[in-house]
N, C-alpha and C. Protein backbone atom coordinates (compact mmCIF):
# COMPACT_ATOMS: atom_id res chain seq x y z
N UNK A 1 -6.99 9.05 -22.91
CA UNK A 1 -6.62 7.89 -22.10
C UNK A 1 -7.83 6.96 -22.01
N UNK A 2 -7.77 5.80 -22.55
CA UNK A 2 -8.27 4.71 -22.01
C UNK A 2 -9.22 4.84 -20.50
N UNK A 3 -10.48 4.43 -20.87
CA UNK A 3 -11.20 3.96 -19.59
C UNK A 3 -10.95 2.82 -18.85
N UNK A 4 -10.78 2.95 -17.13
CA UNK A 4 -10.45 1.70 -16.65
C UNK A 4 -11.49 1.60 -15.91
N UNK A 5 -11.89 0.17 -16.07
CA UNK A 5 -12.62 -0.61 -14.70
C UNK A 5 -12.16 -0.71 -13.47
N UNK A 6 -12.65 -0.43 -12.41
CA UNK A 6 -12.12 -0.34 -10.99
C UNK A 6 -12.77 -1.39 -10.44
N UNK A 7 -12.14 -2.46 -10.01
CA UNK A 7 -12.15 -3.56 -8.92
C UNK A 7 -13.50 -2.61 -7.85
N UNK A 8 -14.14 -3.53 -7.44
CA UNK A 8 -15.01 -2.66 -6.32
C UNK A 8 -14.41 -3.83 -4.59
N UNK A 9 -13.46 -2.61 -4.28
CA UNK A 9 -12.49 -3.39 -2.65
C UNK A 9 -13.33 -3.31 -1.66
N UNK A 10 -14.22 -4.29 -1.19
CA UNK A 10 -14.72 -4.30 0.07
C UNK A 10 -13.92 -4.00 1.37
N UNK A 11 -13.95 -3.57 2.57
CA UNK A 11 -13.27 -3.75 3.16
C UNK A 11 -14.00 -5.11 4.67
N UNK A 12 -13.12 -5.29 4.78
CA UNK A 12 -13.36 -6.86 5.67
C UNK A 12 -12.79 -6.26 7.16
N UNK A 13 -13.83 -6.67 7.99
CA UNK A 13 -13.35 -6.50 9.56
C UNK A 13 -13.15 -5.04 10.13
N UNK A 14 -12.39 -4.88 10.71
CA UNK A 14 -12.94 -3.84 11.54
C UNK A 14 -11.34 -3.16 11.80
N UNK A 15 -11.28 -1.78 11.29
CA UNK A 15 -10.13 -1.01 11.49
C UNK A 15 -9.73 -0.91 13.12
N UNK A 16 -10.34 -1.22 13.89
CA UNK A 16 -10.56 -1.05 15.40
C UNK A 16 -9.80 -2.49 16.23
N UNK A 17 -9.98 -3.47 15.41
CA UNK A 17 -9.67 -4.93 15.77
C UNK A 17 -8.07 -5.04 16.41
N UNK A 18 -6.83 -4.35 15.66
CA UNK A 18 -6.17 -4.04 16.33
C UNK A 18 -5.04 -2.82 16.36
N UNK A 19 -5.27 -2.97 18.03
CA UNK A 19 -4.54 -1.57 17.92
C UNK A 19 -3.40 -1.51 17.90
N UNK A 20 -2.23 -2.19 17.57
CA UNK A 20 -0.99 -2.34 16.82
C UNK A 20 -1.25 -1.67 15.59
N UNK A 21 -2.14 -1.96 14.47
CA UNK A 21 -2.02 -1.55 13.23
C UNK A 21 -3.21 0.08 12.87
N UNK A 22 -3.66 0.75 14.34
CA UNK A 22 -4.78 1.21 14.35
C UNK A 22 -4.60 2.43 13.44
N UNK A 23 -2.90 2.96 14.10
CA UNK A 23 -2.33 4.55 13.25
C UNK A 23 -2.22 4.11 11.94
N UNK A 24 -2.23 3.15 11.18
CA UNK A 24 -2.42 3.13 9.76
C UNK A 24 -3.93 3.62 9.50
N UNK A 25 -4.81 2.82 10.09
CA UNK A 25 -6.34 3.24 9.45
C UNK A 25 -6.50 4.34 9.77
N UNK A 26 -6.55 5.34 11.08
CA UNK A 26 -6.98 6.64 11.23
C UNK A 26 -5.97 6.94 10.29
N UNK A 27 -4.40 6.94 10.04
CA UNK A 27 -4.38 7.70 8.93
C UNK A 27 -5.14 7.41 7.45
N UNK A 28 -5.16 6.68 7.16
CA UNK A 28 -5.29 6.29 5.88
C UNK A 28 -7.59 6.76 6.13
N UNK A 29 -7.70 7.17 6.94
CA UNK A 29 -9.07 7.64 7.13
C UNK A 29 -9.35 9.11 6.86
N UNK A 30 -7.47 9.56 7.45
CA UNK A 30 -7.33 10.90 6.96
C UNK A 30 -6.68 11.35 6.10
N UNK A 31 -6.96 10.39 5.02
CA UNK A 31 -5.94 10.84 3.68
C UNK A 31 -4.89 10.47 3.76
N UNK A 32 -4.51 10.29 5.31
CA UNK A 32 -2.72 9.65 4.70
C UNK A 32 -2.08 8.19 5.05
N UNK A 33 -1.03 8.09 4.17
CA UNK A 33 -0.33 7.05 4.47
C UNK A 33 0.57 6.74 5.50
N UNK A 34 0.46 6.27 6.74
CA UNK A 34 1.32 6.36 7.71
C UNK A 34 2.73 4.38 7.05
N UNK A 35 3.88 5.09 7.60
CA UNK A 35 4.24 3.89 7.78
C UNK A 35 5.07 3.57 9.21
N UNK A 36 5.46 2.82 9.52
CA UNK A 36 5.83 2.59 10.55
C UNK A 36 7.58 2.47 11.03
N UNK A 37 8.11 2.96 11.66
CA UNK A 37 9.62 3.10 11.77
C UNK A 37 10.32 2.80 12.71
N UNK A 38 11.54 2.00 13.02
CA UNK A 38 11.71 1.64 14.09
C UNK A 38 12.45 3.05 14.46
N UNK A 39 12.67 3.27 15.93
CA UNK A 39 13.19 4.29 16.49
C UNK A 39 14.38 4.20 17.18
N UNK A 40 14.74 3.13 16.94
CA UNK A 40 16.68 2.70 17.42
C UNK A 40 17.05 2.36 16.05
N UNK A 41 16.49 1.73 14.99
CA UNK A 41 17.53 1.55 13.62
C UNK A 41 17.07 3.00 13.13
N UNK A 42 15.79 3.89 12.87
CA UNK A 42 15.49 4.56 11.29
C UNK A 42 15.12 3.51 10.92
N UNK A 43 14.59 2.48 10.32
CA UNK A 43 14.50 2.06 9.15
C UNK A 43 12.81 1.67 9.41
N UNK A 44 12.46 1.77 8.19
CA UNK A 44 10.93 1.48 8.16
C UNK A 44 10.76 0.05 7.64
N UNK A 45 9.24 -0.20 8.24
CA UNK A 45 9.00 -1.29 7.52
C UNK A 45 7.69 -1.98 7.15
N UNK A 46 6.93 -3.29 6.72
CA UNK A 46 5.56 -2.76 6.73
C UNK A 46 5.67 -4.63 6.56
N UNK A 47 4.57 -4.90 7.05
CA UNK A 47 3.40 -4.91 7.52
C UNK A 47 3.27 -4.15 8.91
N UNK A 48 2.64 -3.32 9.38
CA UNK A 48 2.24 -2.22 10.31
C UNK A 48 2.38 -3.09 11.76
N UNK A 49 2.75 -3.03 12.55
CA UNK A 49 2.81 -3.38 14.02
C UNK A 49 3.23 -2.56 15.11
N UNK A 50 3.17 -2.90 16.12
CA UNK A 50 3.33 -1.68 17.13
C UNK A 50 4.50 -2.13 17.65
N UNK A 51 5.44 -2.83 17.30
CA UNK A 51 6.94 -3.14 17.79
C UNK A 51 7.47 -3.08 16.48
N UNK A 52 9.21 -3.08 16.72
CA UNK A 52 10.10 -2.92 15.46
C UNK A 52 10.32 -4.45 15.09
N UNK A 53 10.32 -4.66 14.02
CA UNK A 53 10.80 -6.17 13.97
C UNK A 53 12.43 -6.12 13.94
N UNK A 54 13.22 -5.25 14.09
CA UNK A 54 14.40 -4.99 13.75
C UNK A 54 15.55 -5.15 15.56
N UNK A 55 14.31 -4.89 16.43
CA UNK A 55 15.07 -4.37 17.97
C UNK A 55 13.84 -5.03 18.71
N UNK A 56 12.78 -4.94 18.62
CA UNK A 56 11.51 -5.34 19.70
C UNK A 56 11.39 -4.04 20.02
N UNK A 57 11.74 -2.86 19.86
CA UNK A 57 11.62 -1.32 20.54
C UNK A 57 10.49 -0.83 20.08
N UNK A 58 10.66 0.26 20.23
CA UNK A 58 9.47 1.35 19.75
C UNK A 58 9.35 1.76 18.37
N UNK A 59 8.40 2.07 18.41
CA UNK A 59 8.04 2.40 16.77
C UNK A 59 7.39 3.64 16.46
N UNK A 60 7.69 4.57 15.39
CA UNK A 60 6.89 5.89 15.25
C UNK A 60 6.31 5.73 13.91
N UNK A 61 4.98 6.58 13.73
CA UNK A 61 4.56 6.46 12.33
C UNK A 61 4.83 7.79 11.68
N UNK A 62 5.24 7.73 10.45
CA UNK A 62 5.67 8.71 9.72
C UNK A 62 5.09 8.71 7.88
N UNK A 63 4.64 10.12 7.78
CA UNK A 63 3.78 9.60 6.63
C UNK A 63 4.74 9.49 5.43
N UNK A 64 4.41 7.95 4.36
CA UNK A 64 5.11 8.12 3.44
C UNK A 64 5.22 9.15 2.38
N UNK A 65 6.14 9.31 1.59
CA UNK A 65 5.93 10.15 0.46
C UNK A 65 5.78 9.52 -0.65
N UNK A 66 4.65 8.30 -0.58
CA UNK A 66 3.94 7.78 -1.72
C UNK A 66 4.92 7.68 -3.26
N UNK A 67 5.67 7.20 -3.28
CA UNK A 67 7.02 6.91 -4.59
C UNK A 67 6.97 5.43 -4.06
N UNK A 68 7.75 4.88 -5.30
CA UNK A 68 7.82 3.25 -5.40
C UNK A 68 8.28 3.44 -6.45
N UNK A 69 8.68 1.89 -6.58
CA UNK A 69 9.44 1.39 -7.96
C UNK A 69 8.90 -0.44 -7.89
N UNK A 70 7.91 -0.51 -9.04
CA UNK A 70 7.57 -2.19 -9.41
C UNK A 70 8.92 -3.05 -8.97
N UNK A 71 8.52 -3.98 -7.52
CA UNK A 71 9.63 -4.88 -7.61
C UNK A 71 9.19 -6.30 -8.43
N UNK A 72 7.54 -6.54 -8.55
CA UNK A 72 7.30 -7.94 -8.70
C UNK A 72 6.04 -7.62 -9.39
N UNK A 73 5.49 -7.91 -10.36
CA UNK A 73 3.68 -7.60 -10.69
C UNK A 73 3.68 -9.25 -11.46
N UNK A 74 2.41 -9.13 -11.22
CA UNK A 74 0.97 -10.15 -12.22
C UNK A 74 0.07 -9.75 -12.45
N UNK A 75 -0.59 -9.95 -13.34
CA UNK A 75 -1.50 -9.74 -14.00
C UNK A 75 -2.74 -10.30 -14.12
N UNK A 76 -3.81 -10.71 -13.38
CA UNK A 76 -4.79 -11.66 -12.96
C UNK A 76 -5.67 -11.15 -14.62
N UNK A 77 -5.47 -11.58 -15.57
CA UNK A 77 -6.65 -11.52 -17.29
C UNK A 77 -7.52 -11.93 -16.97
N UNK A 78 -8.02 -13.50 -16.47
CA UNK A 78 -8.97 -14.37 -16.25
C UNK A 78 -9.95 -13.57 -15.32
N UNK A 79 -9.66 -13.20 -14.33
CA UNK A 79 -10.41 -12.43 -13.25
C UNK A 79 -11.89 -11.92 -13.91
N UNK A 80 -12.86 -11.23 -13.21
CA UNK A 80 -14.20 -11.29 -13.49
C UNK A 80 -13.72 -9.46 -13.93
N UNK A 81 -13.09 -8.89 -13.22
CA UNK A 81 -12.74 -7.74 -13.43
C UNK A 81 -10.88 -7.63 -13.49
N UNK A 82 -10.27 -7.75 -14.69
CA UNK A 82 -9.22 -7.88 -14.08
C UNK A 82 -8.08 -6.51 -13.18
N UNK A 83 -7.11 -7.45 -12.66
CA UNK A 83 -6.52 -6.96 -11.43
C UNK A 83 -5.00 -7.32 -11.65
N UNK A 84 -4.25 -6.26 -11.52
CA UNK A 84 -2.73 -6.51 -11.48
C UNK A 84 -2.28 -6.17 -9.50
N UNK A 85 -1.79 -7.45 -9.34
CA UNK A 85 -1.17 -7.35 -7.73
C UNK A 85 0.35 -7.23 -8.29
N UNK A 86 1.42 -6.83 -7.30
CA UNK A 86 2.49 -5.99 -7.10
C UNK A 86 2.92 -6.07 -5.91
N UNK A 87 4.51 -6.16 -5.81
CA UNK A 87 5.37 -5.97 -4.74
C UNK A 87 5.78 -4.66 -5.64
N UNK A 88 5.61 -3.32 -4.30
CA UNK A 88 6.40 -2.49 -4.73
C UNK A 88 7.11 -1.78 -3.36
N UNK A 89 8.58 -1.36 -4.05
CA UNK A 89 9.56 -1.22 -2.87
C UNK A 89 9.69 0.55 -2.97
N UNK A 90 9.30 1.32 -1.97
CA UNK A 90 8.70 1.96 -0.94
C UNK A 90 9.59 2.93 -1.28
N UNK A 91 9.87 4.46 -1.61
CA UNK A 91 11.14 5.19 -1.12
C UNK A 91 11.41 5.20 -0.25
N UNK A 92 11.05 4.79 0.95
CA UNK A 92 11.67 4.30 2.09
C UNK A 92 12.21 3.73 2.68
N UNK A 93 12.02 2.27 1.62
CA UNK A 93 13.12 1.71 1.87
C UNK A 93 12.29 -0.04 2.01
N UNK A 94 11.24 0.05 2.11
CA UNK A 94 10.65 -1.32 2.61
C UNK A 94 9.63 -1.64 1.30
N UNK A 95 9.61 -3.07 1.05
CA UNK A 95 8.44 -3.66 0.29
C UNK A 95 7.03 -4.10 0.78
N UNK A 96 6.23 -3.56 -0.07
CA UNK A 96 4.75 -4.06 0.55
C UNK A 96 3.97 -5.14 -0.81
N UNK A 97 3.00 -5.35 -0.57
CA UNK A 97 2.22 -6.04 -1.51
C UNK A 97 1.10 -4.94 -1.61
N UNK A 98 0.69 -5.19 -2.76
CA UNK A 98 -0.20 -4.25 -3.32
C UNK A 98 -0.77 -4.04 -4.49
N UNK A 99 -1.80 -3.46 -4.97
CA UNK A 99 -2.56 -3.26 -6.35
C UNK A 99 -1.86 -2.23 -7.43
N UNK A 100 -1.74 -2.52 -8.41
CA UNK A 100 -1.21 -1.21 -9.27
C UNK A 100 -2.81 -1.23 -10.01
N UNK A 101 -3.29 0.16 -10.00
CA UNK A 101 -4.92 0.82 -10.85
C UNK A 101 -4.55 1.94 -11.77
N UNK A 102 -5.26 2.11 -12.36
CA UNK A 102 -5.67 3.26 -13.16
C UNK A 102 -4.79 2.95 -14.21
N UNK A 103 -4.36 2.00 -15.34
CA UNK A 103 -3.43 1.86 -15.98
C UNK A 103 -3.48 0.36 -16.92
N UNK A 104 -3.09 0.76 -18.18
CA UNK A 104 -2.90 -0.66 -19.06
C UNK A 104 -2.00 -1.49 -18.43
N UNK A 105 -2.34 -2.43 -18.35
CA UNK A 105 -1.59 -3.60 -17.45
C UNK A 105 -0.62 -4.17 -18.57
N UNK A 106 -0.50 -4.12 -19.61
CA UNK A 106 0.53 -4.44 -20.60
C UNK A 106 1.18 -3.78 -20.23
N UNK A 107 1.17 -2.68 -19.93
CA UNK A 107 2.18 -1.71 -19.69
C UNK A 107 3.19 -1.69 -18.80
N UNK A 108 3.22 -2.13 -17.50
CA UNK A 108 3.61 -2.28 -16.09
C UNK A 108 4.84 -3.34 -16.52
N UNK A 109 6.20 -2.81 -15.77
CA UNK A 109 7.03 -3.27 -16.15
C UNK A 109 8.02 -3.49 -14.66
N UNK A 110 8.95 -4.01 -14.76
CA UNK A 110 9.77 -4.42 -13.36
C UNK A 110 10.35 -2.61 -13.11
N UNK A 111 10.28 -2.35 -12.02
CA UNK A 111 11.53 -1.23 -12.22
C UNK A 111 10.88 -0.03 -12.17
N UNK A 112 9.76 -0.27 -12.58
CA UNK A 112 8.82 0.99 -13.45
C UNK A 112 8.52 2.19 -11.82
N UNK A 113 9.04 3.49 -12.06
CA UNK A 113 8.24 4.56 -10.71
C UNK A 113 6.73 3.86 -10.87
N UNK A 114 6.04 4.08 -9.70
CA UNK A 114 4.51 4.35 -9.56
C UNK A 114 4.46 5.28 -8.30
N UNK A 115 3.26 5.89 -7.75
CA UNK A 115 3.00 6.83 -7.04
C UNK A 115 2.10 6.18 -6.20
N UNK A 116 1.42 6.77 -5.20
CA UNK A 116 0.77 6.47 -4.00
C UNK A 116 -1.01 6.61 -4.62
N UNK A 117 -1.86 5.87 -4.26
CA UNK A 117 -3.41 6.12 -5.08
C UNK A 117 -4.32 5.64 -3.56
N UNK A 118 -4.92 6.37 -2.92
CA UNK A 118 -5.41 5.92 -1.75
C UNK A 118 -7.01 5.44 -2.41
N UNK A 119 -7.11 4.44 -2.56
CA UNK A 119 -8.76 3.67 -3.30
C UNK A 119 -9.83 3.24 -2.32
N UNK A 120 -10.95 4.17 -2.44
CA UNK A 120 -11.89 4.14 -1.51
C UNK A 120 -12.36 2.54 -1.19
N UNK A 121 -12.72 2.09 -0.32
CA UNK A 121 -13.57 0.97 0.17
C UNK A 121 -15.14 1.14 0.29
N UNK A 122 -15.55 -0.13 0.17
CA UNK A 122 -17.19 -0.37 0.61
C UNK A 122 -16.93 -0.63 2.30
N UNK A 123 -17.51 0.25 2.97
CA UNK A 123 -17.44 0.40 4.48
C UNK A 123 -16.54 0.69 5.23
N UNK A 124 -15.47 1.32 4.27
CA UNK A 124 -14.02 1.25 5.59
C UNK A 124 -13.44 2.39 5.24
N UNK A 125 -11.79 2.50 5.35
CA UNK A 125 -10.97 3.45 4.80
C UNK A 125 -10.70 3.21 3.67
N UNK A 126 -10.05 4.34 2.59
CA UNK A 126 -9.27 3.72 1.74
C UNK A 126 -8.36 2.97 1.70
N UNK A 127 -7.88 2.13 0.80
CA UNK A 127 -6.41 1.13 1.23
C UNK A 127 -5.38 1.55 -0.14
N UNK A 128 -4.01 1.83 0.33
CA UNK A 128 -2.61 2.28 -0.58
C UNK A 128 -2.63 1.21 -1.39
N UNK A 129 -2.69 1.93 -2.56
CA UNK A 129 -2.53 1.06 -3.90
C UNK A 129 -1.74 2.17 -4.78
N UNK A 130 -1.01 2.02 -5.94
CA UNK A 130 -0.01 2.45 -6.99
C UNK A 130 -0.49 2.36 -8.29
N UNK A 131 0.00 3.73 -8.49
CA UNK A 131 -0.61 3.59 -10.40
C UNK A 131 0.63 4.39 -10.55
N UNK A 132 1.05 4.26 -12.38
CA UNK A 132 2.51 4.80 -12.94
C UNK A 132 2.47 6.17 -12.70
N UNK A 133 3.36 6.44 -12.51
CA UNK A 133 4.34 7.90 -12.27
C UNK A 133 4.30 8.73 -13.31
């Protein structure tokens, strides 16, 4: 397999800043991926907040089981290091934005499984990014 260059992800600000989104970073500090669920529909959803956007109710975090399927990718060539960004839709049920790594970017196709890749940061937690299945 092909050697890949890894983007080097700073992380910016402060996992602490708020505590709506805080159970993502301690998880994702402890290896895991939390996502967030409303608790009157079931249904998950993400960007991380401490209300449902679905009811205004309560919300529980529940760790994903890291599966996806490419809803949207690009391919940044020009870039100093290049970088493929991605909408990928969640076995759970919700879409996030995100990096697909470790992988020929010719390759990456609509549709395509990818898996869960937690990618270390300069100063922070890791942050959920996807490479193929």
């Amino acid at each position: 397999m092909a050697e890949f260059k890894q983007r080097t992800v700073p992380f910016l600000g402060d996992a602490n800043t708020n505590p709506d989104t805080k159970p993502v970073w301690e998880g994702l500090a402890a290896g895991k991926f939390l996502l967030p669920k409303c608790k009157d529909t079931g249904k998950f959803f993400w960007y991380p907040r401490g209300i449902s956007p679905f009811t205004f109710g309560p919300v529980e975090w529940v760790e994903a089981s890291g599966k996806g399927k490419i809803y949207s990718v690009s391919v940044m060539e020009r870039a100093e290091v290049p970088y493929a960004m991605a909408y990928v839709t969640l076995a759970e049920g919700t879409t996030m934005m995100t990096n697909i790594v470790d992988c020929d970017f010719k390759t990456l196709k609509i549709g395509q499984d990818v898996k869960l890749k937690l990618v270390p940061t300069e100063g922070g937690p890791a942050i959920p990014m996807f490479t193929p299945a």
